[in-house]
Protein backbone atom coordinates (compact mmCIF):
# COMPACT_ATOMS: atom_id res chain seq x y z
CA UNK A 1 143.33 74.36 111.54
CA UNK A 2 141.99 76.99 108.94
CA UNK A 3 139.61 75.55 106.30
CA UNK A 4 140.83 75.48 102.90
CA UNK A 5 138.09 76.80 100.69
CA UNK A 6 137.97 75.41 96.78
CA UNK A 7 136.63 77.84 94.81
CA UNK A 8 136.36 79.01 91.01
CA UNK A 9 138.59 81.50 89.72
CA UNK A 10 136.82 84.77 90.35
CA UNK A 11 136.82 86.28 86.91
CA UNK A 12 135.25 83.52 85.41
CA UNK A 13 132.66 83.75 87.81
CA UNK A 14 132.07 87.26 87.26
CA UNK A 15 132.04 86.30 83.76
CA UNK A 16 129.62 84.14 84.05
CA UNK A 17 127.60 85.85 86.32
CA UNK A 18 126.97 88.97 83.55
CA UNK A 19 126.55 86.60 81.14
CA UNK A 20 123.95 84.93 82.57
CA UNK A 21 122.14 88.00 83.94
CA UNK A 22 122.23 89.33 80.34
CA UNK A 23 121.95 85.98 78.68
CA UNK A 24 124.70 87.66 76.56
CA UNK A 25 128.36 87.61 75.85
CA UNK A 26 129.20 90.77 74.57
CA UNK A 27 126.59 92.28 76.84
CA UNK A 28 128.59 90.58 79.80
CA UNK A 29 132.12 91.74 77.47
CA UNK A 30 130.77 95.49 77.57
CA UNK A 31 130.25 95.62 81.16
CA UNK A 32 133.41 94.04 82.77
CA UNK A 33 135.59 95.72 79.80
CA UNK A 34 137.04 92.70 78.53
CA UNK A 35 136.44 91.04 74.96
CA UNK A 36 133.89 88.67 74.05
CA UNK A 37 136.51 85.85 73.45
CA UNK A 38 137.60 86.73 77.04
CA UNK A 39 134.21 85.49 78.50
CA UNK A 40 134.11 82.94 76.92
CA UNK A 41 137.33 81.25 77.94
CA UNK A 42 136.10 82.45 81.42
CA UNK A 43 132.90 80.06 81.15
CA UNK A 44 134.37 77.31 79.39
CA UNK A 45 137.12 77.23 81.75
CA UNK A 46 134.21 77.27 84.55
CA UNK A 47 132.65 75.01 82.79
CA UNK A 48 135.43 72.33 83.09
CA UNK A 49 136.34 73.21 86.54
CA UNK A 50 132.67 72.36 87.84
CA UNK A 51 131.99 69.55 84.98
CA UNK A 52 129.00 70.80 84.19
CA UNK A 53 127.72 73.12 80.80
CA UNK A 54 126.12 76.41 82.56
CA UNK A 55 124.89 77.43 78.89
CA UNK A 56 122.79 75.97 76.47
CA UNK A 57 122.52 77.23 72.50
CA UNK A 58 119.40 78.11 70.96
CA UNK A 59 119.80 79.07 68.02
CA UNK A 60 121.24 82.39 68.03
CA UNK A 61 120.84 83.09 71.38
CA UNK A 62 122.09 81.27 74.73
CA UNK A 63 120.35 79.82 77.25
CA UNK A 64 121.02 78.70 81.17
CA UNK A 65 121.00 74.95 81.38
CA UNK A 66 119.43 73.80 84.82
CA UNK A 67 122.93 73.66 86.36
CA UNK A 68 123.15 77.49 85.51
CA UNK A 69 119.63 78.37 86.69
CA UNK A 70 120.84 76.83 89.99
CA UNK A 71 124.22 78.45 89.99
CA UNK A 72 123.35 82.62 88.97
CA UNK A 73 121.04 83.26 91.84
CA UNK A 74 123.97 81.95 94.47
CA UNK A 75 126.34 83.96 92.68
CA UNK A 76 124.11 86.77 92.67
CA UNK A 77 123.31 86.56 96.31
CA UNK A 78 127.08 85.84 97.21
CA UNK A 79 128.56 89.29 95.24
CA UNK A 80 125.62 91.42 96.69
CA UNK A 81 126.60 90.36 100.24
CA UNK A 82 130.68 90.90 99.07
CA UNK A 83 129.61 94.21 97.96
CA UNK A 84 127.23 95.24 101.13
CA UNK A 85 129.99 94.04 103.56
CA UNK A 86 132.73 96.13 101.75
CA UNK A 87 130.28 98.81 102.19
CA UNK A 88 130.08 98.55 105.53
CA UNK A 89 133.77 97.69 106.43
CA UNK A 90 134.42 101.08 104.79
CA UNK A 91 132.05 103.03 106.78
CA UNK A 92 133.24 101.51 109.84
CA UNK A 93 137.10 102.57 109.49
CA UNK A 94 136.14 106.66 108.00
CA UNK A 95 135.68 107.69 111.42
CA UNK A 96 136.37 111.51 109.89
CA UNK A 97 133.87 110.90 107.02
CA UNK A 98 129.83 110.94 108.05
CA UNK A 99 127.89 109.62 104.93
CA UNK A 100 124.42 111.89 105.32
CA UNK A 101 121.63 110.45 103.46
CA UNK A 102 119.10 113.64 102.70
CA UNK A 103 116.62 115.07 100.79
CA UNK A 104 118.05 117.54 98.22
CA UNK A 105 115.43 120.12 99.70
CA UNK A 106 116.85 119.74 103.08
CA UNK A 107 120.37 119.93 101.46
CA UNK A 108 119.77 123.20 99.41
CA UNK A 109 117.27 124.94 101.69
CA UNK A 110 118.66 123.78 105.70
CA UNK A 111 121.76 121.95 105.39
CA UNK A 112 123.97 123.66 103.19
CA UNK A 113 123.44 127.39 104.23
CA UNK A 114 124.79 125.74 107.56
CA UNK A 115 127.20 123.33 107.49
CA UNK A 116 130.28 125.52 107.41
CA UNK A 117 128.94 125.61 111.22
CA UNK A 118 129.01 121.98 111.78
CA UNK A 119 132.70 122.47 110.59
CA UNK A 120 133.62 124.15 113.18
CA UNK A 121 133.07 121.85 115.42
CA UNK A 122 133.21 118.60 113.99
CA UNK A 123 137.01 118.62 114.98
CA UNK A 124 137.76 117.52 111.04
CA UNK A 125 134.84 115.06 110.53
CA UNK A 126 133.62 115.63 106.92
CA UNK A 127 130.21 114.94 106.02
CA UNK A 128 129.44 113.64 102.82
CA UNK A 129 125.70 114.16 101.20
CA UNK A 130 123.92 111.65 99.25
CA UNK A 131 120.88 113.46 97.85
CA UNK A 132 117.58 112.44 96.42
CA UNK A 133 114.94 114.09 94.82
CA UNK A 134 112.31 111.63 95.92
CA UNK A 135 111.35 110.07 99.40
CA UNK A 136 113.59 107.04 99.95
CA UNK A 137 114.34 104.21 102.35
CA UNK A 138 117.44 104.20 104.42
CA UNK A 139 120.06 102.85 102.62
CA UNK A 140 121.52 100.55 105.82
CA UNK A 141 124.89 99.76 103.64
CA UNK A 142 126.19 102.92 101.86
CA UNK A 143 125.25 105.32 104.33
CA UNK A 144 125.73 106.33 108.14
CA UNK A 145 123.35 108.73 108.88
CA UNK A 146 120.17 110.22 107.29
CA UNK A 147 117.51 112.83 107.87
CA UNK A 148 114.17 111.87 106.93
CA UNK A 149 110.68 112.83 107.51
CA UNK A 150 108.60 110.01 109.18
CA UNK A 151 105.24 109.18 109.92
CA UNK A 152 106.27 105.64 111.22
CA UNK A 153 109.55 103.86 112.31
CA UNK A 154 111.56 101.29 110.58
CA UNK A 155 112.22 98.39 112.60
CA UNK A 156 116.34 98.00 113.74
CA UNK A 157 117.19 101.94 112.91
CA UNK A 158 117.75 104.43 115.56
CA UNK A 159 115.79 107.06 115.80
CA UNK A 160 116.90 110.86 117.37
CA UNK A 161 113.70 112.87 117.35
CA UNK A 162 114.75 116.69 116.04
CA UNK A 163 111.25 118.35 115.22
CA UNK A 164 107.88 118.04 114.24
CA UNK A 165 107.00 118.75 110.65
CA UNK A 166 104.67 121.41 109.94
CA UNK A 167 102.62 121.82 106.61
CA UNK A 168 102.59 125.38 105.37
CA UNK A 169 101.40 127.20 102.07
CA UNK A 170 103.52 129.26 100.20
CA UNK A 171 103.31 131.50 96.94
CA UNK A 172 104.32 134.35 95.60
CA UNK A 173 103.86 137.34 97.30
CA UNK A 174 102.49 139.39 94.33
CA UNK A 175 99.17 136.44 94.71
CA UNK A 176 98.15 137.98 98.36
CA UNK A 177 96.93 141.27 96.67
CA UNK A 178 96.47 140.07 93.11
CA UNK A 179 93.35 139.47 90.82
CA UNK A 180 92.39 136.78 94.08
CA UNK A 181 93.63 137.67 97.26
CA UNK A 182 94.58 135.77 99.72
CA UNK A 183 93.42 136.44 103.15
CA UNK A 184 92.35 133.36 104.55
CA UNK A 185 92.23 129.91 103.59
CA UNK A 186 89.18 129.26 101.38
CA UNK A 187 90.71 132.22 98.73
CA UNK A 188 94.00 129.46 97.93
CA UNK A 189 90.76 127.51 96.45
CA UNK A 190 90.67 130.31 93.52
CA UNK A 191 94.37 129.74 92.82
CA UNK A 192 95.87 126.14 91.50
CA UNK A 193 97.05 124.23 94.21
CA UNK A 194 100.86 122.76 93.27
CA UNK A 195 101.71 119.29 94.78
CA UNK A 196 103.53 116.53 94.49
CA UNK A 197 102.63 113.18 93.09
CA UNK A 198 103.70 111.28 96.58
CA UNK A 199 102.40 113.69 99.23
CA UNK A 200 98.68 114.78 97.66
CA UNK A 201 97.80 113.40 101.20
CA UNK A 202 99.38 117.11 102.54
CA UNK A 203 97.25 119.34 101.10
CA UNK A 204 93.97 117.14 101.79
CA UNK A 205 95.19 117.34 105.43
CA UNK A 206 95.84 121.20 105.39
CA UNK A 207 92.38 122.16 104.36
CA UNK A 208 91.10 119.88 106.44
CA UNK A 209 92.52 121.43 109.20
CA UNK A 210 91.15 124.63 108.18
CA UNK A 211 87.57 123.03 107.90
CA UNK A 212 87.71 122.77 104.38
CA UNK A 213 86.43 119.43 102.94
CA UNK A 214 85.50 120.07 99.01
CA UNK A 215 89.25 120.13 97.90
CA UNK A 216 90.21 116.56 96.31
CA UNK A 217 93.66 115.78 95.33
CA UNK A 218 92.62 115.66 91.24
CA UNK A 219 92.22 119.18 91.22
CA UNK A 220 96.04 120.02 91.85
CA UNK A 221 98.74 120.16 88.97
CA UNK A 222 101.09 117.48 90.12
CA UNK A 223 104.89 117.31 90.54
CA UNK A 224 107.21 114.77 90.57
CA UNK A 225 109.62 116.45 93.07
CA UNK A 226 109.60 119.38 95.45
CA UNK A 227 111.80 121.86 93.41
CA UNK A 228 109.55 122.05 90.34
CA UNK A 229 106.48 123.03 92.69
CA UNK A 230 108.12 125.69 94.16
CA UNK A 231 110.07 126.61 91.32
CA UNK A 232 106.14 126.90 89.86
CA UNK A 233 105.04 128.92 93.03
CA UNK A 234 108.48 131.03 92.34
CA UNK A 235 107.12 132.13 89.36
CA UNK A 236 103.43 133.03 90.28
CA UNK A 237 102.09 129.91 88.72
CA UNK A 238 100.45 129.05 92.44
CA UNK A 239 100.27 127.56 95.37
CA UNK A 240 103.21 124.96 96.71
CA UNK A 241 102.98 123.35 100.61
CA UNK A 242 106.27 123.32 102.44
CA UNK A 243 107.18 121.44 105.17
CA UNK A 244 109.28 122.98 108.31
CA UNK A 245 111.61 123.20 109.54
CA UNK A 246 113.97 121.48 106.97
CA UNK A 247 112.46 121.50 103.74
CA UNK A 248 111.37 125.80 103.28
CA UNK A 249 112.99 128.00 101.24
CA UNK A 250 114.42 130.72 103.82
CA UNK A 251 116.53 133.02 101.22
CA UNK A 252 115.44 136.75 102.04
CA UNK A 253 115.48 137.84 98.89
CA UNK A 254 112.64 135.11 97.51
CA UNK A 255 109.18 136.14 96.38
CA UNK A 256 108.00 133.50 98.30
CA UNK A 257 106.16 134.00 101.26
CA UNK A 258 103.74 132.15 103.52
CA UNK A 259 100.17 133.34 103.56
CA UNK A 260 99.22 132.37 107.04
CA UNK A 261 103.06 132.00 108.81
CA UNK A 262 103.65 128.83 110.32
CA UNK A 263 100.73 126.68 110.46
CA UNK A 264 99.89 124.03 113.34
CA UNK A 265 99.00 120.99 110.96
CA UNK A 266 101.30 118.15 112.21
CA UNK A 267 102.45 115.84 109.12
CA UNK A 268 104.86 113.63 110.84
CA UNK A 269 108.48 113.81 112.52
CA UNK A 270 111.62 114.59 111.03
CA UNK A 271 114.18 112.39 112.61
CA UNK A 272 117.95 111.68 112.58
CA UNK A 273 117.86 108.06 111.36
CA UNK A 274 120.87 105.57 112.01
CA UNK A 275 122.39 102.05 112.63
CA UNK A 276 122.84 100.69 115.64
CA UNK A 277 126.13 99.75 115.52
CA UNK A 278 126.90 103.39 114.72
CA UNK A 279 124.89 105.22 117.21
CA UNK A 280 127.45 105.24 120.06
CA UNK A 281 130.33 107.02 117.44
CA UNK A 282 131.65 110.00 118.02
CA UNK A 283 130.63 111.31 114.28
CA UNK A 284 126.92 110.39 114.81
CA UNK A 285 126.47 112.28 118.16
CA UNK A 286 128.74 114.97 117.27
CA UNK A 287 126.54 115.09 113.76
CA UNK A 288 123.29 114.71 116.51
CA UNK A 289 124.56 117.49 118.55
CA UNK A 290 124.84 120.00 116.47
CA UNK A 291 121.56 119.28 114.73
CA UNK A 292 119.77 119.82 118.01
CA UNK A 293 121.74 123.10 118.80
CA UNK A 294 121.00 124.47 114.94
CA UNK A 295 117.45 123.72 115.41
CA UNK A 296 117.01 125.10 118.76
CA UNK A 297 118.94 128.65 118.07
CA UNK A 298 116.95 128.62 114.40
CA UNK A 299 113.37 128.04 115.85
């Protein structure tokens, strides 16, 4: 026999949900898109169903009795999980849509100038980027796949191994024969050194590698995000560090070159990252499959 579940009306607990997150009515009104009066019938009607008050005046302002302290986090915790399954029930039934997680560097500078290839062969699977200027954690609910550089492993995510990431310098090309040149590594020490808030750990390990230990991290101009260093570098202003394969600039008409080619400082992995229950699907190793083949004819 099927259990018969009581439960509130669902608008009112939205209703009260907002309200209580925003210990406001028409804060709660504004972001459902229904008038104040609205939510308040909601609650009061809540209020009488459960035969308890969720909210408390003081003086201008409302407050969550100790029934409604108990109540918002459950509520809270209850339309997250709604809202991560739906997520995830969707996923499951686009098999002809791959959600791609991605850096917008790898988008703009790798994936993009190549995905009319994928196409080809995807036999009509689309892929769909979700971009981020930043490094980020795998989102496990909104997205199937994602390609991410990492120096360790996630617990429960599959990982496909596609390259190793290699650090690299690269400026302008007018720098190598300007007022400094730039013939070997100690001359980028005359130049400002661009990097990015997040990864000042790159360039320490670069010179490093090159046996160069007087370079600290405060003596950079710092960046937020990858585009606005080598926007900087595009325009002479210095020196930005990629790191290959993905995330170089590779248009032929650029300024931008690299000083000393490909160099052998290992930074980490770049991996194709994944959930398990997705890692048999056809769109994943199709996805997989062509990543390797790209990678291997582009090296």
């Amino acid at each position: 026999m099927l259990k018969k579940r009581h439960l509130p009306n669902l608008n009112a607990l939205r209703a009260f949900e907002a309200a209580a997150r925003h210990l406001n009515f028409r804060l709660a009104s504004e972001e459902l898109n229904i008038t104040h009066s609205a939510i308040s019938h909601h609650i009061k009607n809540l209020e009488d169903q459960l035969g308890v008050n969720l909210f408390a005046r003081a003086g201008r302002n409302v407050v969550l009795t100790e029934a409604g302290k108990l109540y918002l986090p459950i509520l809270e915790d209850s339309f997250d999980r709604i809202a991560d399954g739906a997520r995830m029930v969707q996923s499951l039934e686009r098999p002809k849509t791959l959600l791609v997680q991605v850096y917008i560097t790898v988008a703009m500078f790798w994936l993009l100038p190549r995905i009319h290839e994928f196409y080809k062969i995807s036999k009509g699977i689309q892929a769909q980027l979700n971009t981020s200027y930043l490094d980020w954690t795998f989102d496990r609910t909104g997205t199937d796949v994602g390609i991410i550089w990492a120096a360790q492993k996630e617990p429960d995510l599959v990982y496909y191994h596609l390259a190793e990431a290699r650090l690299s310098p690269m400026c302008h090309k007018d720098l190598l024969a300007g007022k400094h040149p730039i013939q070997e590594p100690k001359d980028l020490l005359k130049h400002d050194i661009l990097q990015l808030f997040n990864h000042n750990h790159d360039w320490v390990m670069w010179f490093k590698e090159e046996g160069i230990s007087d370079w600290a991290p405060d003596q950079a101009i710092t960046f937020d995000n990858y585009l606005l260093a080598l926007e900087a570098a595009n325009k002479g202003r210095g020196i930005a560090m990629t790191n290959s394969p993905f995330a170089t600039p590779r248009d032929i008409n650029s300024p931008l070159v690299k000083p000393f080619g490909e160099t052998s400082c290992h930074s980490g992995d770049w991996y194709l990252v994944c959930k398990p229950e997705l890692a048999e699907s056809n769109k994943v190793k199709t996805f997989h499959k062509w990543l390797v083949k790209e990678l291997k004819n582009n090296a």
